[in-house]
Structures are given as C-alpha cells and as structure tokens.
N, C-alpha and C. Protein backbone atom coordinates (compact mmCIF):
# COMPACT_ATOMS: atom_id res chain seq x y z
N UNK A 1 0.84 -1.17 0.00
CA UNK A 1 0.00 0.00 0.00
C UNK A 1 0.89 1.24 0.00
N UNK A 2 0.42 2.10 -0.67
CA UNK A 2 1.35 3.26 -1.17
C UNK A 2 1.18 4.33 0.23
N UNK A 3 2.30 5.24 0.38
CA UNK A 3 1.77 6.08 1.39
C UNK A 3 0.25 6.95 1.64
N UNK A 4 0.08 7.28 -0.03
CA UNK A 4 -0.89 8.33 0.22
C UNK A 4 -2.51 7.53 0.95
N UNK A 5 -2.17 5.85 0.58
CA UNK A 5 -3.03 5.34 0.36
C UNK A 5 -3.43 4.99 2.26
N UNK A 6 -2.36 4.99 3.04
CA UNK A 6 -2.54 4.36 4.60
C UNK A 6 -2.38 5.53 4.94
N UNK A 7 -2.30 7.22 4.32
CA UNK A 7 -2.26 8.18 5.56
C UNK A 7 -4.25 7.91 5.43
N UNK A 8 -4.48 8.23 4.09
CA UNK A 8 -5.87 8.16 3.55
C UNK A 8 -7.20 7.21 4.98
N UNK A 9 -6.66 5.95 4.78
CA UNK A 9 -6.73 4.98 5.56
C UNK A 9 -7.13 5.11 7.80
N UNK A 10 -5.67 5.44 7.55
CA UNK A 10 -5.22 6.50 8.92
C UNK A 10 -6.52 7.71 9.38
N UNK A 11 -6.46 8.52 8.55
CA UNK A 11 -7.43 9.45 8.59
C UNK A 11 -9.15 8.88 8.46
N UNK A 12 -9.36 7.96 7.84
CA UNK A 12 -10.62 7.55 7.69
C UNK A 12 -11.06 7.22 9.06
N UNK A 13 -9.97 6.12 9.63
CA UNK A 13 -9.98 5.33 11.08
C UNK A 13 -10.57 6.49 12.41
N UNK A 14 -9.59 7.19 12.05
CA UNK A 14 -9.47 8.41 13.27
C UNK A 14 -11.14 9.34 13.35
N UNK A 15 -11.76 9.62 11.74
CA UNK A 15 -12.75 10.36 11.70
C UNK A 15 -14.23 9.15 12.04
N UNK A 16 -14.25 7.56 11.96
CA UNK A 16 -15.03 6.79 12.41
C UNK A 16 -14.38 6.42 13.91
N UNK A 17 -13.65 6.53 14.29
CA UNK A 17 -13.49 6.32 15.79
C UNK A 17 -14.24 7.26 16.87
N UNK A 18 -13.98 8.85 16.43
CA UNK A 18 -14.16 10.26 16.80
C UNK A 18 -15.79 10.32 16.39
N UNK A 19 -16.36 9.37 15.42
CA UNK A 19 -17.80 9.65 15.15
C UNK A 19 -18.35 8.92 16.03
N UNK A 20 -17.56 7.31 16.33
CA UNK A 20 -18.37 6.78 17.64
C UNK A 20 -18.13 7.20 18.87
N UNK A 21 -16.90 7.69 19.12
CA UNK A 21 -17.10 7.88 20.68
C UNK A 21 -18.12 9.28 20.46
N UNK A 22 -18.13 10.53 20.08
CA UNK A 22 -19.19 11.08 20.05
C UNK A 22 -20.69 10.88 19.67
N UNK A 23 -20.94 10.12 19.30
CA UNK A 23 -22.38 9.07 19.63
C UNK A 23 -22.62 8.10 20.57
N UNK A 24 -21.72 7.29 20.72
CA UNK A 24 -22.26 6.43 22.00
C UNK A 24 -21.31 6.76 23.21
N UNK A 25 -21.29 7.71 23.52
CA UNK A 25 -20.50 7.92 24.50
C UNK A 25 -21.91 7.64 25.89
N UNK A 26 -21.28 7.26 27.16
CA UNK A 26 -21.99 6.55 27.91
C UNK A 26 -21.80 7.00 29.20
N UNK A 27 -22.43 6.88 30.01
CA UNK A 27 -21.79 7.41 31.82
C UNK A 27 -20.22 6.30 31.82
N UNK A 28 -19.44 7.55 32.55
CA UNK A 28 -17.84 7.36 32.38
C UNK A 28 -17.47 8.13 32.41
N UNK A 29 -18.00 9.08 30.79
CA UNK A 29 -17.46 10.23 30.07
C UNK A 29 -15.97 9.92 29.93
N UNK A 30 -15.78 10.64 28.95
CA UNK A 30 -14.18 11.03 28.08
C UNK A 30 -13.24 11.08 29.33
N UNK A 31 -11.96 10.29 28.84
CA UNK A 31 -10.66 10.68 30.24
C UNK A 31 -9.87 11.06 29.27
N UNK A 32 -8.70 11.58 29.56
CA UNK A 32 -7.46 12.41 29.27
C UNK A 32 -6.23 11.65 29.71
N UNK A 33 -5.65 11.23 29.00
CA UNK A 33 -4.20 10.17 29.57
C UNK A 33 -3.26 10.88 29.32
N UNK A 34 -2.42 11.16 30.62
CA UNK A 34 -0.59 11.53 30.12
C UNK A 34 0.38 10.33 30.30
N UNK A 35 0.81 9.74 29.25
CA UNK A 35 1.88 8.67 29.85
C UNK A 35 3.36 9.51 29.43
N UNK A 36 4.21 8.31 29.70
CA UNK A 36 5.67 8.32 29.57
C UNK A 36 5.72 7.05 28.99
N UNK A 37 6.47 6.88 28.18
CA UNK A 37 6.77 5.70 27.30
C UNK A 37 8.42 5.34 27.35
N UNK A 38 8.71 4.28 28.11
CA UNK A 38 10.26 4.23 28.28
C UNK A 38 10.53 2.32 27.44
N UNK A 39 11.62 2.71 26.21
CA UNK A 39 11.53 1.19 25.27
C UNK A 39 12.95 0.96 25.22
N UNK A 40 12.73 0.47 23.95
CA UNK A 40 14.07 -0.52 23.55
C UNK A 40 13.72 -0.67 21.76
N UNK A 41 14.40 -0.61 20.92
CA UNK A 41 14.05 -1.26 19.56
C UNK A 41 14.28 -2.47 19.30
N UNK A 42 13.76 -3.30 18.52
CA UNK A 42 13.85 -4.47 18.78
C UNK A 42 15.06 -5.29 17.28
N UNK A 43 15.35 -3.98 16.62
CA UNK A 43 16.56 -4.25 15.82
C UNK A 43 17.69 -4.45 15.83
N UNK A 44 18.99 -4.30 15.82
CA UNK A 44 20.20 -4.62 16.03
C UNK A 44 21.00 -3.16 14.97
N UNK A 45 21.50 -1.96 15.30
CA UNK A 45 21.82 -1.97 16.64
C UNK A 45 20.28 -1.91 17.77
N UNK A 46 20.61 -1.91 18.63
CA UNK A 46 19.25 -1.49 19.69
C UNK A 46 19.38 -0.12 20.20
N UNK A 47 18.50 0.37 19.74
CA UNK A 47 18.20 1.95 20.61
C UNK A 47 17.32 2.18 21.32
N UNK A 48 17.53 2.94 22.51
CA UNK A 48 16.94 3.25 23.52
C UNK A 48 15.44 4.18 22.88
N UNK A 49 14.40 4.15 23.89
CA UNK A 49 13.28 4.95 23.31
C UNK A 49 13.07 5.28 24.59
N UNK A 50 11.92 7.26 24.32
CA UNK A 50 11.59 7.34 25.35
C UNK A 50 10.74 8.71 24.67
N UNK A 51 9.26 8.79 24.77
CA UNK A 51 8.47 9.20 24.57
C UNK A 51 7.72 9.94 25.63
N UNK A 52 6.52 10.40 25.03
CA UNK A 52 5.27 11.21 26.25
C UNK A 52 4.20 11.15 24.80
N UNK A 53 3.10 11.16 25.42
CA UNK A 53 2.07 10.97 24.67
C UNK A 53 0.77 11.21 25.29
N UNK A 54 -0.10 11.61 24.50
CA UNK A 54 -1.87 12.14 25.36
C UNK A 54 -2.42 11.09 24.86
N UNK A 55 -3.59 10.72 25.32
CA UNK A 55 -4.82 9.89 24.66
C UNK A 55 -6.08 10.30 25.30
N UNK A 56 -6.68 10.26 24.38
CA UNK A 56 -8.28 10.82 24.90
C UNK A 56 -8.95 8.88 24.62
N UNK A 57 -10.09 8.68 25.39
CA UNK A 57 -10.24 8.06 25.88
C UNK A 57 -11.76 7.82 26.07
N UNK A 58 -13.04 7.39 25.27
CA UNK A 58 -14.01 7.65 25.62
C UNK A 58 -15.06 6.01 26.02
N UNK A 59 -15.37 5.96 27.05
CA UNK A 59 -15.83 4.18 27.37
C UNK A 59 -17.22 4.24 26.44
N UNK A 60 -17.42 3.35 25.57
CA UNK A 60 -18.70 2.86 24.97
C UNK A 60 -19.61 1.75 25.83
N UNK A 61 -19.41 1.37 26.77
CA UNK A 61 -20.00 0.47 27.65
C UNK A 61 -19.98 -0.99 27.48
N UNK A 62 -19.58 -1.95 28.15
CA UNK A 62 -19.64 -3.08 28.58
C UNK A 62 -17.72 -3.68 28.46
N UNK A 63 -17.32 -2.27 28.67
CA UNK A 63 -15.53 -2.76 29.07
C UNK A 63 -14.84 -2.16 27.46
N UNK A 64 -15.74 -1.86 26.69
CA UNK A 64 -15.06 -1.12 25.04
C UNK A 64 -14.94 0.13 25.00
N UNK A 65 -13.55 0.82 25.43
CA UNK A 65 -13.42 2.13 24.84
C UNK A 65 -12.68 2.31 23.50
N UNK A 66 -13.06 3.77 22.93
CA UNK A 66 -12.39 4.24 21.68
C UNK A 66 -10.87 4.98 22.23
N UNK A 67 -9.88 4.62 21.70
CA UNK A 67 -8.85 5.52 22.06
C UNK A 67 -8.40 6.29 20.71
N UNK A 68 -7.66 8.31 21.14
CA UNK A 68 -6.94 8.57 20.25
C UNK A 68 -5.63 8.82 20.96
N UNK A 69 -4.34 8.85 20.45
CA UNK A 69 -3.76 8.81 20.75
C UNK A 69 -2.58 10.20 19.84
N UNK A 70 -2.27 10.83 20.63
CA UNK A 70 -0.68 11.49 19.89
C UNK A 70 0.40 11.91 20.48
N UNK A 71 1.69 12.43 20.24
CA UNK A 71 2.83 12.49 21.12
C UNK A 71 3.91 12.85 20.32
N UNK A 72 5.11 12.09 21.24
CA UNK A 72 6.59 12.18 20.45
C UNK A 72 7.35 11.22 21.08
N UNK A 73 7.95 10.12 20.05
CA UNK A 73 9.01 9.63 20.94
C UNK A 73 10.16 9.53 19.78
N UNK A 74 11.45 9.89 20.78
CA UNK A 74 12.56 10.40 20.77
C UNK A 74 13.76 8.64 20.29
N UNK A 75 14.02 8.20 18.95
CA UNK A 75 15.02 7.03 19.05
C UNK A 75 16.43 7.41 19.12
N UNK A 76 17.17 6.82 20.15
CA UNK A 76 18.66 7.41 20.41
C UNK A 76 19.20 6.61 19.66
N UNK A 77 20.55 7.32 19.04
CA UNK A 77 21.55 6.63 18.16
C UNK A 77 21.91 5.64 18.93
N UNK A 78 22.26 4.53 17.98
CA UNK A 78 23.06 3.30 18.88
C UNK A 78 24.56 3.96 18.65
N UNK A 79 25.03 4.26 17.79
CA UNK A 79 26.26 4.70 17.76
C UNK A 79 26.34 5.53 16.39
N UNK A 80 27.45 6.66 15.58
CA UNK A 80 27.73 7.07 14.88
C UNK A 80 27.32 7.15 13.80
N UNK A 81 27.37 5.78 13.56
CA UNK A 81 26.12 5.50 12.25
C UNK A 81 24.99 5.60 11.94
N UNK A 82 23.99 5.03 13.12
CA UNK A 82 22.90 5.15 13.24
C UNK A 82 22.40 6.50 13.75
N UNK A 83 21.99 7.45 13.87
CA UNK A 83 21.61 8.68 14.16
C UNK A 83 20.22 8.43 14.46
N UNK A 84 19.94 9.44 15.77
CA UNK A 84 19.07 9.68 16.47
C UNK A 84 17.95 10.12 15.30
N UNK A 85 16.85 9.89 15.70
CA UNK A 85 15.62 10.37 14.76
C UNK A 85 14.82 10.28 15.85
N UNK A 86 12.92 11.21 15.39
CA UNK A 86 11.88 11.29 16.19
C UNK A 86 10.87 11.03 15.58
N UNK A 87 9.47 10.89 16.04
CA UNK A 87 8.39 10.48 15.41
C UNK A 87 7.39 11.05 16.22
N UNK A 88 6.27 11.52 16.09
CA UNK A 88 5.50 12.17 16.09
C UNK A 88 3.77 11.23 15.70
N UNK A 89 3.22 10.41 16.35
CA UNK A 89 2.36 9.27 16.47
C UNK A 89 0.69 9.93 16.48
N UNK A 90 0.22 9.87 15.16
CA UNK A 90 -1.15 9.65 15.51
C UNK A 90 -2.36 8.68 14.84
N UNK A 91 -2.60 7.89 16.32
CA UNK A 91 -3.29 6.41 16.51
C UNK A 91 -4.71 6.80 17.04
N UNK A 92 -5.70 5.81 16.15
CA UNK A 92 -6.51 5.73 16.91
C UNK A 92 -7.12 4.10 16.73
N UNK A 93 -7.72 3.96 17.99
CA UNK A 93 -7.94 2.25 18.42
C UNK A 93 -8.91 1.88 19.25
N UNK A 94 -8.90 0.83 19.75
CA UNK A 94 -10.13 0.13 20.98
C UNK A 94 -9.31 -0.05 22.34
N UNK A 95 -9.85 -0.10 23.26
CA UNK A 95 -9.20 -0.26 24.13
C UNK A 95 -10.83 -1.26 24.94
N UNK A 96 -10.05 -2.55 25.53
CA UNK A 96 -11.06 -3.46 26.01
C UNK A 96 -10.46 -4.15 27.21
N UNK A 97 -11.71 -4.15 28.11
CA UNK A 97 -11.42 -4.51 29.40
C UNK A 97 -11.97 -6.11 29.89
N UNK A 98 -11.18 -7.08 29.73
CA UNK A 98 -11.81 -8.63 29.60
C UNK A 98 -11.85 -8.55 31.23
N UNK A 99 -11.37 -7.64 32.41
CA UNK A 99 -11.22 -8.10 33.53
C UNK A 99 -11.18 -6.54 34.51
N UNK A 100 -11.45 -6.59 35.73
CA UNK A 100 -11.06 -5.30 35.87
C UNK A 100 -9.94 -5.13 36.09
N UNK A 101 -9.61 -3.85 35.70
CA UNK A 101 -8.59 -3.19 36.22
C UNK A 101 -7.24 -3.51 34.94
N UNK A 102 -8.09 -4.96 33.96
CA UNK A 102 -6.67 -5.28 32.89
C UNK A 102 -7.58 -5.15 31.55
N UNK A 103 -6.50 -4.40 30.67
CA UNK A 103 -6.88 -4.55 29.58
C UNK A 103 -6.23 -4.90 28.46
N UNK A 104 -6.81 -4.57 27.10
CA UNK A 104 -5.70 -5.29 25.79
C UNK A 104 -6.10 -3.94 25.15
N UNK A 105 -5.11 -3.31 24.15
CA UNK A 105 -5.44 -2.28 23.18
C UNK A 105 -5.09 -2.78 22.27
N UNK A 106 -5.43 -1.85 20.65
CA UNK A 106 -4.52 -1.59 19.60
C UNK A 106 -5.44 -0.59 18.98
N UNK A 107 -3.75 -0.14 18.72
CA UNK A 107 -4.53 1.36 17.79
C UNK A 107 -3.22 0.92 16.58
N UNK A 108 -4.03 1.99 15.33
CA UNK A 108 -3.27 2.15 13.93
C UNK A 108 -3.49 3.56 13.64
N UNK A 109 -2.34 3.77 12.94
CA UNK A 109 -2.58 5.17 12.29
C UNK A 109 -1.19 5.69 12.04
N UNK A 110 -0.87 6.74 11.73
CA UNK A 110 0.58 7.72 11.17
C UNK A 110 1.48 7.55 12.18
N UNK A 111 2.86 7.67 11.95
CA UNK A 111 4.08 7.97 12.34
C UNK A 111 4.51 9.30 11.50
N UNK A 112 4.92 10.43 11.26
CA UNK A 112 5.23 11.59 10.97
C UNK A 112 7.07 11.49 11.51
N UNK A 113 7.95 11.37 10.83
CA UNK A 113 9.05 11.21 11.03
C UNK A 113 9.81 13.04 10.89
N UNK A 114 10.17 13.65 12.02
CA UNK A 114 10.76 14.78 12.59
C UNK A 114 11.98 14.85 11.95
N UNK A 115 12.29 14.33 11.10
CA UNK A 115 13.98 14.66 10.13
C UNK A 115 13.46 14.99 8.84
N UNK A 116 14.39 15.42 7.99
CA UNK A 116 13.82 15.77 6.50
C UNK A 116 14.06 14.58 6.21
N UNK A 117 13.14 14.53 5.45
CA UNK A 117 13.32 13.41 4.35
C UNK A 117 13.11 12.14 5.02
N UNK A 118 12.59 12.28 6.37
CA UNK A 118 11.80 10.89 6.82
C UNK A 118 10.68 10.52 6.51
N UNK A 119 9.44 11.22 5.99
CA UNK A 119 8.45 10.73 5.62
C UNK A 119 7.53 10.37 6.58
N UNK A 120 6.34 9.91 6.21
CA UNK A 120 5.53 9.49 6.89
C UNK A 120 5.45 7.66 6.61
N UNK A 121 4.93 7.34 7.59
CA UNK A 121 5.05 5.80 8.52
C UNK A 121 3.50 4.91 8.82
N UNK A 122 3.03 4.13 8.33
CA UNK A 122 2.00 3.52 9.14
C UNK A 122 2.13 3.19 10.22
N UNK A 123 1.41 3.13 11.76
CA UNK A 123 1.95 2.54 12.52
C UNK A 123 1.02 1.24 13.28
N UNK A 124 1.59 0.30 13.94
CA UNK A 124 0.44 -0.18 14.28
C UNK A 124 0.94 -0.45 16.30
N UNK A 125 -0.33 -0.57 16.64
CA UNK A 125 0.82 -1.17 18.29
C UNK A 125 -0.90 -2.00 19.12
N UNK A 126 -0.14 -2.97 19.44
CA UNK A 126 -0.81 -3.77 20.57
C UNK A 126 -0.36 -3.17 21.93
N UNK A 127 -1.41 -3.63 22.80
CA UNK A 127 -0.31 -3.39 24.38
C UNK A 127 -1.38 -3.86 25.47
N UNK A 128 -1.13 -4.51 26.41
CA UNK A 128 -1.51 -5.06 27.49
C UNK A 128 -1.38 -4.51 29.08
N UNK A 129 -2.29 -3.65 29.29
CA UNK A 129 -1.88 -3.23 30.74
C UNK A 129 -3.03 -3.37 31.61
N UNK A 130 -2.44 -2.12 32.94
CA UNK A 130 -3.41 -2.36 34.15
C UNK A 130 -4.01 -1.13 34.18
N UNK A 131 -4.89 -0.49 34.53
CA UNK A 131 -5.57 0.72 34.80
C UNK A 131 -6.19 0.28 36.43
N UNK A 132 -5.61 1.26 37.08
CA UNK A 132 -6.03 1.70 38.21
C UNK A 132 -7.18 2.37 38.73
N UNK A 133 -7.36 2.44 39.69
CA UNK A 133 -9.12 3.22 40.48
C UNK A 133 -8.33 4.35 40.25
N UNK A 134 -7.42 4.72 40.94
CA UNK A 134 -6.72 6.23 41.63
C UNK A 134 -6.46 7.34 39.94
N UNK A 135 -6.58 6.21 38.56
CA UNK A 135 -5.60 7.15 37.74
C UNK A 135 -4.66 6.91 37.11
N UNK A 136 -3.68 5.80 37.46
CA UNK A 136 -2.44 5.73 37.33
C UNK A 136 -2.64 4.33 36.16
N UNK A 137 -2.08 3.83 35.13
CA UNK A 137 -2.24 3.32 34.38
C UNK A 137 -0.74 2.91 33.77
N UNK A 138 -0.70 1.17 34.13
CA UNK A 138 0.58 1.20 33.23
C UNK A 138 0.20 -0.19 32.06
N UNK A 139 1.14 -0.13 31.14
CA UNK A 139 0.75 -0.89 30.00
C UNK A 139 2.19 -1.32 29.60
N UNK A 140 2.35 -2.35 28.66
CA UNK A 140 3.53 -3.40 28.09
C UNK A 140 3.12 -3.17 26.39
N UNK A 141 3.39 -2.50 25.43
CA UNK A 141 3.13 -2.31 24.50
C UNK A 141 4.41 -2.64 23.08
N UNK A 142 3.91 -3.11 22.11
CA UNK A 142 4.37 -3.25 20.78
C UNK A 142 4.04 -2.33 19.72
N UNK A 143 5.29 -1.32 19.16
CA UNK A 143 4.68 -0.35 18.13
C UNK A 143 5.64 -0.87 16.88
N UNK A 144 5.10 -0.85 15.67
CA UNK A 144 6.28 -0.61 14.88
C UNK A 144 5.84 0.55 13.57
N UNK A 145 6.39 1.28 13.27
CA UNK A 145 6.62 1.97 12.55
C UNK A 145 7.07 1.53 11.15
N UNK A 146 6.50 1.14 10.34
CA UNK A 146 6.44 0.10 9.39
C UNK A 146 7.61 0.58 8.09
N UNK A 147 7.91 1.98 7.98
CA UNK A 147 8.31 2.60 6.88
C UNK A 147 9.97 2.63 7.22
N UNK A 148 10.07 2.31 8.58
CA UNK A 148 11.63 2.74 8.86
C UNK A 148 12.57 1.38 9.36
N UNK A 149 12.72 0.25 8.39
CA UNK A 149 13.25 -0.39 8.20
C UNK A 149 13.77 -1.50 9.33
N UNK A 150 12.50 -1.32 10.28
CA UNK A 150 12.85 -1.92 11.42
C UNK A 150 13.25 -1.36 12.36
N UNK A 151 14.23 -0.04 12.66
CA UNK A 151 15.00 1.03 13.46
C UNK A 151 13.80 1.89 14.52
N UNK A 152 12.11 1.59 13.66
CA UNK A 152 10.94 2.47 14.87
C UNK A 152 10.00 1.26 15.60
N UNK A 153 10.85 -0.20 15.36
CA UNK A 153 10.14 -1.33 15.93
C UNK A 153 10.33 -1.51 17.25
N UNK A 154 9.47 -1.07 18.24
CA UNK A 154 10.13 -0.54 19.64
C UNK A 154 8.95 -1.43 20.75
N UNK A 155 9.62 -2.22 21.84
CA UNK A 155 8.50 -2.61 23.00
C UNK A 155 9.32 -1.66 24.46
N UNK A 156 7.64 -1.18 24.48
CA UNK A 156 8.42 -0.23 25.64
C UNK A 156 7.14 -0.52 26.53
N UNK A 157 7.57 -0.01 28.08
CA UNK A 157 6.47 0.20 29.13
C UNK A 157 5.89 1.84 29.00
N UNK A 158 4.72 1.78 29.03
CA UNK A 158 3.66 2.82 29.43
C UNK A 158 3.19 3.60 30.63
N UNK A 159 4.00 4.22 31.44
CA UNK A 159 3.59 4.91 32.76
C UNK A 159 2.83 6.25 32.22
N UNK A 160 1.16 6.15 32.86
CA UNK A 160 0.39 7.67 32.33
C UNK A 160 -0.73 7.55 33.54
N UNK A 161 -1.12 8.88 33.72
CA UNK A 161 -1.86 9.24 34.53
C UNK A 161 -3.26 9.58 33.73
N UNK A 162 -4.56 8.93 34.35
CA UNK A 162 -5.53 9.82 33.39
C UNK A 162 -6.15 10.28 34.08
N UNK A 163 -7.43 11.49 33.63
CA UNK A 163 -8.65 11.90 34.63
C UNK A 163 -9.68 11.83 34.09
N UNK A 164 -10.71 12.70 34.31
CA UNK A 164 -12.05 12.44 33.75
C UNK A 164 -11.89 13.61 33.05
N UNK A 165 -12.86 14.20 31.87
CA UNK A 165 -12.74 15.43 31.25
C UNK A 165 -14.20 16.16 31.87
C-alpha cells in the first residue's frame, strides 16, 4: 500500500473512531491520559526509546473504549552510524477490558518522522496493561513503525496518569 493510500486509511480510522465515541458515548465520560513511554528497539543496533504521549479516551459500555492517541518519541543513536531520529504518532484504536482493572489495546494510524526526508510511517501497536481506580495506568506495549526499516520497531512500558474530562 502506497503512502498516500494508509495516511488516507489513517485518517478515515481516526474520523469513524471520533464519530463513535461522540455518539455512544456513555456514563464514564471522556478521560485524558498523560503517559511516559520508556523502550528498547527491537533491531540490532538497539536503541533506547523514550516518549510522552496524550490519549483521549471515551468508554462505549460493557468494558469497550475508543482511544486517540498522539505524542513524540525520541530514538537514540546506537552509535555514529545510526543517528538519532523522532516520530511524532497519531493512533486511533479500541481499548477493552476482559477483567477489571486489565486490559488489551490496539490502535493504527501515522508515524510523521521529525527529520527531513523521513516521511511518513503507518503505525500499528498492541499493548496489554493495568488501569487503576486512583488514575495511574501502566501498559507493556508493541509499536512498529512500518516505513523505517525496522529502526521504529520498539517494545516499551507505558507509565500515564488519566482523569475524567
């Protein structure tokens, strides 16, 4: 699939996600997530990752929320060769609760690469975490960045705080 064809794609996702949580939105109401995203790439060399990211967050009822998601995370050079680059993430996805307090996500959508001549990225990411009563929310997540040769294929942990809007 050509780029123009998965930003196209990307954008479709994001404007039917944003149409359901504003229709079936349910007692809950919309939360606001700040995480920290601290990884690893899963290529050779390996570079360190370390992000921040928002997500809005709206529950459709019976444990199914819509998530959007955007941010920045930062890939450190492994060494000389490899040079640091950034990405700039916007996902949108489900987020489902088989249990309390645990859930499973995945969202898809753009990577926006912060260097010239990086281009734009499909991205996709699973992730498995805990959400707390108090707020505090951590998650085990898989992203990869499909356009950058393996170098934005990153599993990192998720520390974010959310509230109610």
């Amino acid at each position: 699939m050509k780029k123009k064809q998965l930003l196209q794609l990307a954008v479709i996702m994001m404007i039917c996600t944003v149409t359901v949580m504003s229709t079936k939105a349910q007692s809950g109401g919309p939360r606001l997530g700040i995480g920290v995203d601290v990884g690893s790439t899963l290529k050779s060399p390996t570079r360190t990752t370390l992000g921040a990211d928002l997500r809005l967050q709206q529950p459709f009822g019976h444990g199914l929320s819509g998530i959007l998601t955007t941010g920045y995370y930062q890939f450190f050079k492994a060494n000389s060769y490899n040079p640091s680059f950034g990405i700039i993430p916007l996902k949108a996805g489900l987020k489902y609760f088989p249990a309390k307090n645990i859930y499973i996500a995945a969202e898809a959508g753009v990577g926006f690469g912060t260097k010239k001549g990086a281009g734009t990225s499909f991205v996709y990411s699973p992730s498995l975490g805990l959400a707390f009563g108090d707020g505090f929310d951590v998650s085990l997540k898989y992203e990869n960045f499909t356009d950058y040769e393996g170098y934005a294929q990153q599993l990192a942990l998720r520390f974010a705080y959310g509230f109610k809007l």
